[in-house]
PDB file of N, CA and C in Angstrom:
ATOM      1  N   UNK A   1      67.655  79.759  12.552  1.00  0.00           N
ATOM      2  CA  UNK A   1      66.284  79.301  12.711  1.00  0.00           C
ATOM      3  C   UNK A   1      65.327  80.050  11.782  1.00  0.00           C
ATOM      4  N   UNK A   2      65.535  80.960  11.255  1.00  0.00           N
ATOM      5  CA  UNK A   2      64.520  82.462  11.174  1.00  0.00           C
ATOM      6  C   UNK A   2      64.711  81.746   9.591  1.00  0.00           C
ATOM      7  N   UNK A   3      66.125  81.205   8.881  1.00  0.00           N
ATOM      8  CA  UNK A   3      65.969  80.480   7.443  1.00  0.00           C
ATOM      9  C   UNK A   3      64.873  79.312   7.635  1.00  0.00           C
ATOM     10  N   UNK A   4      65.224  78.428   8.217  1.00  0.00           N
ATOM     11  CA  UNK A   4      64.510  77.054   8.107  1.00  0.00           C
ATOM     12  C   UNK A   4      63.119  77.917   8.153  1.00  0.00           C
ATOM     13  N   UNK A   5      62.473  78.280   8.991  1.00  0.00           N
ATOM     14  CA  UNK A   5      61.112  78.537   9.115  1.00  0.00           C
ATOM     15  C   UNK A   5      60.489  79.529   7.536  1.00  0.00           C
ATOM     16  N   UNK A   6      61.753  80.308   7.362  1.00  0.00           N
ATOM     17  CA  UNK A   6      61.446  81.142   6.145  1.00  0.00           C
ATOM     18  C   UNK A   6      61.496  80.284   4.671  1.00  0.00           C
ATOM     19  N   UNK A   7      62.089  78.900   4.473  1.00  0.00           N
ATOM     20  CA  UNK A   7      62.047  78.019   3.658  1.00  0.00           C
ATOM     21  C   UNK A   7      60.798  77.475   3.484  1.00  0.00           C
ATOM     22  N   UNK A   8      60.261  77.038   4.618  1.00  0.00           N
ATOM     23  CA  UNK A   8      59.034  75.771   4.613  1.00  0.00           C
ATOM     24  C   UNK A   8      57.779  76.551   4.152  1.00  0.00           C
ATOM     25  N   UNK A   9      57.633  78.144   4.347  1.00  0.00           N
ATOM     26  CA  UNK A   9      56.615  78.690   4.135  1.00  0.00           C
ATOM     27  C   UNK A   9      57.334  79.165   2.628  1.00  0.00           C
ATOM     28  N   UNK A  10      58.358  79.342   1.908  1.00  0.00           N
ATOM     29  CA  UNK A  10      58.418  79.644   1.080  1.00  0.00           C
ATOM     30  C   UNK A  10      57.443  79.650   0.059  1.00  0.00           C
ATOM     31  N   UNK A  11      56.960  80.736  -1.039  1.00  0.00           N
ATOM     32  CA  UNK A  11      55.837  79.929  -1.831  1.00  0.00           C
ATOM     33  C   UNK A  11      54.866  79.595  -1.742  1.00  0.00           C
ATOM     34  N   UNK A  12      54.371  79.585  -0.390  1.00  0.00           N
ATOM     35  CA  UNK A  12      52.891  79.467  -0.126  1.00  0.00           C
ATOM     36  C   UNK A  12      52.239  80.816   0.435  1.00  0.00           C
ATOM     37  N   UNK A  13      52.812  82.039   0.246  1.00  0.00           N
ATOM     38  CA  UNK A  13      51.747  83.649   0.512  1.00  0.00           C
ATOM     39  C   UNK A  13      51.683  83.843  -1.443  1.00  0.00           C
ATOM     40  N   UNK A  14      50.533  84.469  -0.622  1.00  0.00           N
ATOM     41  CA  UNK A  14      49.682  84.354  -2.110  1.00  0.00           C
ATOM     42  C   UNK A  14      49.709  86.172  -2.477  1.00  0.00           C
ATOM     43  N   UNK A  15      49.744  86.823  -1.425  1.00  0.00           N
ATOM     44  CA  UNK A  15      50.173  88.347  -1.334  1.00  0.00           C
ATOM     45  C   UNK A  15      51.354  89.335  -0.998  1.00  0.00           C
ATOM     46  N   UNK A  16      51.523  90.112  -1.924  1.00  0.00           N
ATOM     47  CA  UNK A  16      53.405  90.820  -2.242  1.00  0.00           C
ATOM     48  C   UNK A  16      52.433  92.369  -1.915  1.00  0.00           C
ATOM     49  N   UNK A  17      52.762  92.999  -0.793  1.00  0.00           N
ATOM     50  CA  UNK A  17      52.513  94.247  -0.215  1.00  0.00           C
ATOM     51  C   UNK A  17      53.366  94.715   0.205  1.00  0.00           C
ATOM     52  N   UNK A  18      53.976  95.956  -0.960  1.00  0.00           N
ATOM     53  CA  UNK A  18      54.687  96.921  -0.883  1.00  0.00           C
ATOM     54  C   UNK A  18      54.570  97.957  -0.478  1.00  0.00           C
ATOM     55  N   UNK A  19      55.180  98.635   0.843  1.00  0.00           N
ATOM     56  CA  UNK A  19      55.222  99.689   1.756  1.00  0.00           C
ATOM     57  C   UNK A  19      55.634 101.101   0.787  1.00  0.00           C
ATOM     58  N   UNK A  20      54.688 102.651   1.165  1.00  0.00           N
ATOM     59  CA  UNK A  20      55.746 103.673   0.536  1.00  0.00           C
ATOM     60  C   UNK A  20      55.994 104.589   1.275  1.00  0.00           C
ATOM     61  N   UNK A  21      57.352 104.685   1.395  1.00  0.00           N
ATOM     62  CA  UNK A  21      57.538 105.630   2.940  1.00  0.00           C
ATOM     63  C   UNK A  21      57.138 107.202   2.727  1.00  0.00           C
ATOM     64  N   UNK A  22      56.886 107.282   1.000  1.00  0.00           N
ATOM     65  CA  UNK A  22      55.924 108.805   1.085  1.00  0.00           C
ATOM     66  C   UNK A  22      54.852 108.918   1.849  1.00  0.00           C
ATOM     67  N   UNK A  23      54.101 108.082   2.056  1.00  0.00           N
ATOM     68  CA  UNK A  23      52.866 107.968   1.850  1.00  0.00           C
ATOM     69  C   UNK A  23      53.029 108.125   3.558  1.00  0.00           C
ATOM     70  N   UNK A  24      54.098 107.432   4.198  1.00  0.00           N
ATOM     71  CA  UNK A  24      54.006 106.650   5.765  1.00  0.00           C
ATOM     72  C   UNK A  24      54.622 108.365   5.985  1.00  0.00           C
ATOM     73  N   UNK A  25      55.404 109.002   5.296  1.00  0.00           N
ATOM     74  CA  UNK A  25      56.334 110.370   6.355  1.00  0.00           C
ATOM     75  C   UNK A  25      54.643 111.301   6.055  1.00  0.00           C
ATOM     76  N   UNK A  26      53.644 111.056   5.038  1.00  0.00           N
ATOM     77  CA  UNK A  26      52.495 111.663   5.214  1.00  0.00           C
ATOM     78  C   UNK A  26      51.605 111.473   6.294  1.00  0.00           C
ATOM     79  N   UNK A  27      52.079 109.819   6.780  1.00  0.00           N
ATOM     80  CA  UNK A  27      51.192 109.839   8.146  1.00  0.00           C
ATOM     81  C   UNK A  27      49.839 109.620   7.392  1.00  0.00           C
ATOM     82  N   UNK A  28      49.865 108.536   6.511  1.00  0.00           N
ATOM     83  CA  UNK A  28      48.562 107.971   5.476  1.00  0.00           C
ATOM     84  C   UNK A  28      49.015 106.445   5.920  1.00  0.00           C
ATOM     85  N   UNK A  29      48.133 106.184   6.730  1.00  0.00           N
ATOM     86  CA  UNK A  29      48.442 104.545   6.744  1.00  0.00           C
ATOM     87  C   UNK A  29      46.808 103.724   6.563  1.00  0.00           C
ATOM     88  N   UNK A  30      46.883 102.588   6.368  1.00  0.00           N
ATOM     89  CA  UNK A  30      48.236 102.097   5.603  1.00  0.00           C
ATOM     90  C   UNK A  30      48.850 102.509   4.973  1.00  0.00           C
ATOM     91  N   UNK A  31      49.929 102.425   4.417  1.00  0.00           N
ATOM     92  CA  UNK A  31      51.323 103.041   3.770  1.00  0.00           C
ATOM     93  C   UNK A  31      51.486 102.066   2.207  1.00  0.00           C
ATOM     94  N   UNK A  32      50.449 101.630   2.039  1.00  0.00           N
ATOM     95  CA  UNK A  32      50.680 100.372   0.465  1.00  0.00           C
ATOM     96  C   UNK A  32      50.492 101.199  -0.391  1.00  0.00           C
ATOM     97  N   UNK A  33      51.605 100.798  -1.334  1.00  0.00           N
ATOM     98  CA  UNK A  33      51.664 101.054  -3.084  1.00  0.00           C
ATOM     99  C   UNK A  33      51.135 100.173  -3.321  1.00  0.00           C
ATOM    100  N   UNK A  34      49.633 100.553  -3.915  1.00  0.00           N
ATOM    101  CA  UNK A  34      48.968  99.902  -4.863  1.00  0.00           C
ATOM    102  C   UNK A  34      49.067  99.251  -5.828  1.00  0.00           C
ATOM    103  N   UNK A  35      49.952 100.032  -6.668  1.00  0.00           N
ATOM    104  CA  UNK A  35      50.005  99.938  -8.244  1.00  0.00           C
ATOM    105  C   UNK A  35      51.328  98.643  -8.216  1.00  0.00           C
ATOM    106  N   UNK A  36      52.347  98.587  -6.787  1.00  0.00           N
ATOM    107  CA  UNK A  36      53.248  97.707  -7.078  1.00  0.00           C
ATOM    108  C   UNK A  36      52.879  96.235  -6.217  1.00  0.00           C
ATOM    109  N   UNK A  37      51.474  96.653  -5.469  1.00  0.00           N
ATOM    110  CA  UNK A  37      51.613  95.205  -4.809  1.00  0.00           C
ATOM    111  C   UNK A  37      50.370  94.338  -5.321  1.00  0.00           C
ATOM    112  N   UNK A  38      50.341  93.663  -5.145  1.00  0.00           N
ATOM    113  CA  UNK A  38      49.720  92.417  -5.699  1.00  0.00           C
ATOM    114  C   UNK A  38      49.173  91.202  -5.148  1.00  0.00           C
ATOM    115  N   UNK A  39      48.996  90.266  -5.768  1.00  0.00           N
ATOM    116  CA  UNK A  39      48.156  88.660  -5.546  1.00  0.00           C
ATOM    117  C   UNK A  39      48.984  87.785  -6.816  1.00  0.00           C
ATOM    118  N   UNK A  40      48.946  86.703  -6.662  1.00  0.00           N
ATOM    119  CA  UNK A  40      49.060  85.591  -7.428  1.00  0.00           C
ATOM    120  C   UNK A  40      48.149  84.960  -8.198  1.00  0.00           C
ATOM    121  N   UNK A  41      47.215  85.459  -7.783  1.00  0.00           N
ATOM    122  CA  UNK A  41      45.787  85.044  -8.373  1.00  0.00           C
ATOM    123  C   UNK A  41      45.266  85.820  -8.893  1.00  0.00           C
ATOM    124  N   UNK A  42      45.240  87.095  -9.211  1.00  0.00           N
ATOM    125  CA  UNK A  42      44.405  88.518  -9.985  1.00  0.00           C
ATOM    126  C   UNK A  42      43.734  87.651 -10.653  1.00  0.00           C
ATOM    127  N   UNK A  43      43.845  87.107 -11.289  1.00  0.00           N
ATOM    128  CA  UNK A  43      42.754  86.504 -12.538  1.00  0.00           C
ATOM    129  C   UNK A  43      41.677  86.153 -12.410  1.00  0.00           C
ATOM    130  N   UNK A  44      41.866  85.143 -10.495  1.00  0.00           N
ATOM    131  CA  UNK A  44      40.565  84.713 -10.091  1.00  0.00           C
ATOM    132  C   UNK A  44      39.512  85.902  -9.210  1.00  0.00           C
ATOM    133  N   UNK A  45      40.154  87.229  -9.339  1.00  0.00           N
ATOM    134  CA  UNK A  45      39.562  88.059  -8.968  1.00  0.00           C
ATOM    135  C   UNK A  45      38.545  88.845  -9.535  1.00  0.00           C
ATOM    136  N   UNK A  46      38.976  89.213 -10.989  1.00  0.00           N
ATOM    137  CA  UNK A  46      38.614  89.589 -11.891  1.00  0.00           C
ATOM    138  C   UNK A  46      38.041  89.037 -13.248  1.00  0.00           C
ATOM    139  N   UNK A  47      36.854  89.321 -14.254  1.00  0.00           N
ATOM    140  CA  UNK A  47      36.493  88.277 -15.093  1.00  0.00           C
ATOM    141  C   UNK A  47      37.527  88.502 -15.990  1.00  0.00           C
ATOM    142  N   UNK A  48      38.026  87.499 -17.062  1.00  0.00           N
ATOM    143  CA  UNK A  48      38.794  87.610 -17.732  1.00  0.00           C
ATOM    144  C   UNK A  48      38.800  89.128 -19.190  1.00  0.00           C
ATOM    145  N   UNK A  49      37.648  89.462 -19.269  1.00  0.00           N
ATOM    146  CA  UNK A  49      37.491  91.013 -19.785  1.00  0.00           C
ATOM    147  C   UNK A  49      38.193  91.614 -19.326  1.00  0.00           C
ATOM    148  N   UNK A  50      37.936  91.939 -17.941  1.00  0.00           N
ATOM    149  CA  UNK A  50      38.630  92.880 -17.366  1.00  0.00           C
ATOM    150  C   UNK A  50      40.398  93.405 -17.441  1.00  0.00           C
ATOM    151  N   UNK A  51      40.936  92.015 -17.402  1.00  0.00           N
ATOM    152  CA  UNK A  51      42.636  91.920 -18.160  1.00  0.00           C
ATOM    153  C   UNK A  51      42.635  92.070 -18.959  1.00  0.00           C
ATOM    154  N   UNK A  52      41.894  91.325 -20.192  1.00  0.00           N
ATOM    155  CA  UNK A  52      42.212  91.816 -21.219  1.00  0.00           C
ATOM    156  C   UNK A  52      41.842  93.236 -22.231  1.00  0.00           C
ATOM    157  N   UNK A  53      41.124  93.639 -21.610  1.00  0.00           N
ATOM    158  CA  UNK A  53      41.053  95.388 -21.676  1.00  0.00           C
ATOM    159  C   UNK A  53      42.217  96.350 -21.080  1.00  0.00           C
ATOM    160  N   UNK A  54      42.527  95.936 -19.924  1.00  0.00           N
ATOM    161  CA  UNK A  54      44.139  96.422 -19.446  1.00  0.00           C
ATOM    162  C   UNK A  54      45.504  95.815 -20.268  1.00  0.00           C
ATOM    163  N   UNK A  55      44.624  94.793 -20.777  1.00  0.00           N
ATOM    164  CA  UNK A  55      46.550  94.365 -21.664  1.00  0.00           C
ATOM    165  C   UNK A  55      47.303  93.476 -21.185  1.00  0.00           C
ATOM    166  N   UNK A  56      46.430  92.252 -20.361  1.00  0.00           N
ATOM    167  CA  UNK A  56      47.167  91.452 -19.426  1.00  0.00           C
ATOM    168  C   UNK A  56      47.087  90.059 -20.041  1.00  0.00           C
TER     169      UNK A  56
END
């Protein structure tokens, strides 16, 4: 059951939030790596300067 339901939503989260258990055995929560988690959309977040000054 836990596939079928994990299929139909496939592809539609728009956010990848990566846990770091340094951060969690520090007892810093939330516990997110920044630098590795993300959106699908950054672009519409930011004006397009902004990437392309980072190199994106």
């Amino acid at each position: 059951m836990d596939d079928v339901i994990f299929e139909e939503f496939k592809g539609t989260g728009n956010m990848e939030i990566v846990l770091d258990r340094k951060l969690a055995d520090k007892r810093t929560f939330p516990s997110i790596d920044i630098n590795r988690s993300g959106t699908r959309k950054e672009e519409l977040l930011f004006p397009k300067q902004t990437f392309s000054a980072c190199g994106f």
